[in-house]
C-alpha atoms as a PDB file:
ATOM      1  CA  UNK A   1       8.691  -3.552 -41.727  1.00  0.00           C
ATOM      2  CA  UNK A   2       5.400  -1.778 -41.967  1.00  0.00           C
ATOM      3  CA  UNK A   3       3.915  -4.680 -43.447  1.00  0.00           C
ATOM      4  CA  UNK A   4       5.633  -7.605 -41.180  1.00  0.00           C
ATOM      5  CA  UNK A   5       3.957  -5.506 -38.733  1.00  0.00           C
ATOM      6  CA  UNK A   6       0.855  -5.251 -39.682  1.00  0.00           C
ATOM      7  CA  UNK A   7       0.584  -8.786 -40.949  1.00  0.00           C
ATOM      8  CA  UNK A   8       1.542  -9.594 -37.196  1.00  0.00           C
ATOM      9  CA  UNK A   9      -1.419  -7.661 -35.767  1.00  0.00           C
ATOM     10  CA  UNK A  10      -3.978  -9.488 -38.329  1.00  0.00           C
ATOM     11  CA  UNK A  11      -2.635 -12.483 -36.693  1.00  0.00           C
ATOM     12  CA  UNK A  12      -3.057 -11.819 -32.978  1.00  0.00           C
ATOM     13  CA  UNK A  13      -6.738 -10.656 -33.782  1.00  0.00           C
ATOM     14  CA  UNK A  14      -6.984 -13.750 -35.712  1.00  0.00           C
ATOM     15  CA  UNK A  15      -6.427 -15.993 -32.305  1.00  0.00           C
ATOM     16  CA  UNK A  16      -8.684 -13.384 -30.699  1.00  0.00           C
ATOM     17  CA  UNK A  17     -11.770 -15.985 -32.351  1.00  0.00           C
ATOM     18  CA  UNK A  18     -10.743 -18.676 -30.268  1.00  0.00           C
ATOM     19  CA  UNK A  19     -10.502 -17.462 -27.221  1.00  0.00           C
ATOM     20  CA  UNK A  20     -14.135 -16.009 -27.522  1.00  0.00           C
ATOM     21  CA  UNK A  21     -15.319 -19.133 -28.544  1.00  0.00           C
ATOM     22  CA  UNK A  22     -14.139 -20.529 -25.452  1.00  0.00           C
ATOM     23  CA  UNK A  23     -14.836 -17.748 -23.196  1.00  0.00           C
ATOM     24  CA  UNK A  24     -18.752 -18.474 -24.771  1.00  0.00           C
ATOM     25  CA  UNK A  25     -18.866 -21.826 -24.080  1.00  0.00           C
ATOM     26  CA  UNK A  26     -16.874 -21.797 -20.659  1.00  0.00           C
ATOM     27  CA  UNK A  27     -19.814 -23.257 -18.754  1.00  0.00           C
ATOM     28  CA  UNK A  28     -20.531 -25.553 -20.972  1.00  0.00           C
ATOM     29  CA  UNK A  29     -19.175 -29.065 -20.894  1.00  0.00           C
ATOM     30  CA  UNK A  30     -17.412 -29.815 -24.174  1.00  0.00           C
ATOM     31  CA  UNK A  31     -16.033 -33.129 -24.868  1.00  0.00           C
ATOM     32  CA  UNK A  32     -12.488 -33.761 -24.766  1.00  0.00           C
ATOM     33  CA  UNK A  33     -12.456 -35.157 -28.649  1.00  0.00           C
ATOM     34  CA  UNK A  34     -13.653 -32.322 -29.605  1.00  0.00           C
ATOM     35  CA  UNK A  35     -11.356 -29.727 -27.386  1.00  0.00           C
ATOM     36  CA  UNK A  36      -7.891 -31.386 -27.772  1.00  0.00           C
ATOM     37  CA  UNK A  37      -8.012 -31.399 -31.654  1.00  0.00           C
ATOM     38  CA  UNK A  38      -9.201 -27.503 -32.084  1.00  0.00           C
ATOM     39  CA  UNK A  39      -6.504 -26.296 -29.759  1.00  0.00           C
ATOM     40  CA  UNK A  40      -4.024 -28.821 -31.615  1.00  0.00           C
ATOM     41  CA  UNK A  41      -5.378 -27.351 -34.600  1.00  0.00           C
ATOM     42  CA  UNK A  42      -4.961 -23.104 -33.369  1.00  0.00           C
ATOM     43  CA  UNK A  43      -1.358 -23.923 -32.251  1.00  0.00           C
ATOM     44  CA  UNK A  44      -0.022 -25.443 -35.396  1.00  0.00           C
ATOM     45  CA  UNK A  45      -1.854 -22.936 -37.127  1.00  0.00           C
ATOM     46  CA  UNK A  46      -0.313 -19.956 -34.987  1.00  0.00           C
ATOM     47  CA  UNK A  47       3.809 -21.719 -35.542  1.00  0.00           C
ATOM     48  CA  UNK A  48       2.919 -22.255 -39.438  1.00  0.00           C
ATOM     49  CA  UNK A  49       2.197 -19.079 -40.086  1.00  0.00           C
ATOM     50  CA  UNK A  50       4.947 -17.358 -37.181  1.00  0.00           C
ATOM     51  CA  UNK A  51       7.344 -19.678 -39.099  1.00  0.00           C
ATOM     52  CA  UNK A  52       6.228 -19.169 -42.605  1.00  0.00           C
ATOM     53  CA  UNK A  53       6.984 -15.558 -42.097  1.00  0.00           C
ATOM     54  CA  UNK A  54      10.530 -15.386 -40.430  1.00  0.00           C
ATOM     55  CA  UNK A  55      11.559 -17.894 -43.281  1.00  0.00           C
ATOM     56  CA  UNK A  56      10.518 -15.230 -45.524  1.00  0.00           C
ATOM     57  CA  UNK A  57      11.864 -13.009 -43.933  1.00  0.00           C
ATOM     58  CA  UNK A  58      15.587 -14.287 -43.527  1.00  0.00           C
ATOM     59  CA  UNK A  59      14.900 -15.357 -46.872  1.00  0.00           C
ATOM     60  CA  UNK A  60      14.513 -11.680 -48.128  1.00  0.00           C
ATOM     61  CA  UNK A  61      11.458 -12.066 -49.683  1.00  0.00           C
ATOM     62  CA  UNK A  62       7.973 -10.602 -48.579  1.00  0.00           C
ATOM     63  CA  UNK A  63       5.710 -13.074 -46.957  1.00  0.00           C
ATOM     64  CA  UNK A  64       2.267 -12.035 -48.433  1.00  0.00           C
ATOM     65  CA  UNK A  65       1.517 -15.424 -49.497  1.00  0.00           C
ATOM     66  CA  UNK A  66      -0.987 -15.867 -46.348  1.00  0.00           C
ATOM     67  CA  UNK A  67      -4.662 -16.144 -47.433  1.00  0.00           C
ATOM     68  CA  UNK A  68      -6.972 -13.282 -46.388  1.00  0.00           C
ATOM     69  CA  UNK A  69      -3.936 -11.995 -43.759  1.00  0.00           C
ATOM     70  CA  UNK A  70      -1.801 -10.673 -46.219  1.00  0.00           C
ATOM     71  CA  UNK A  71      -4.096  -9.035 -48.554  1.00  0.00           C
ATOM     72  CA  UNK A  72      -5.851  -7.522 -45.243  1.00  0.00           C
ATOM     73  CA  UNK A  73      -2.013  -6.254 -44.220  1.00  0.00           C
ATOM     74  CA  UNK A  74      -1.358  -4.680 -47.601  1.00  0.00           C
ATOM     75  CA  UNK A  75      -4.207  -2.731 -48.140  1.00  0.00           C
ATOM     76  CA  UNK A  76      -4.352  -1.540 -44.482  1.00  0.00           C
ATOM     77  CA  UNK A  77      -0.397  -0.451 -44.811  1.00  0.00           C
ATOM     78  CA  UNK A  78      -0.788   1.314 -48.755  1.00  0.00           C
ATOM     79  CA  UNK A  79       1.041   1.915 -51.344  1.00  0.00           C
ATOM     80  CA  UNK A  80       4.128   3.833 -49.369  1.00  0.00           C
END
């Protein structure tokens, strides 16, 4: 639970980059092409990896099979 939990909070401060970026460029004008696609692209990142996890988890095994994320979330939650 620990590390389902911790792996969660790696996540949200993952999708803290985007909305930065977008708070930093607010005044700008950014072309539509461009827009649309990256928040396509954050979204179906964000369900992939909420999904890949509860599969996991109803599956009974650990997901620690996301990149970076997982090996962040183990070593911040320890050997216990």
């Amino acid at each position: 639970v620990r590390f389902n939990a911790q792996q969660a909070i790696f996540i949200d401060l993952l999708l803290i980059f985007p909305t930065l970026i977008g708070d930093a460029i607010e005044g700008e004008t950014v072309s539509r092409q461009l827009l649309e696609p990256s928040t396509n692209f954050v979204w179906i990142m964000y369900m992939s990896l909420v999904i890949y996890s509860v599969t996991s988890c109803l599956r009974g095994k650990k997901p620690d099979e996301i990149p970076f994320i997982s090996s962040f979330a183990e070593m911040s939650t320890g050997p216990f």
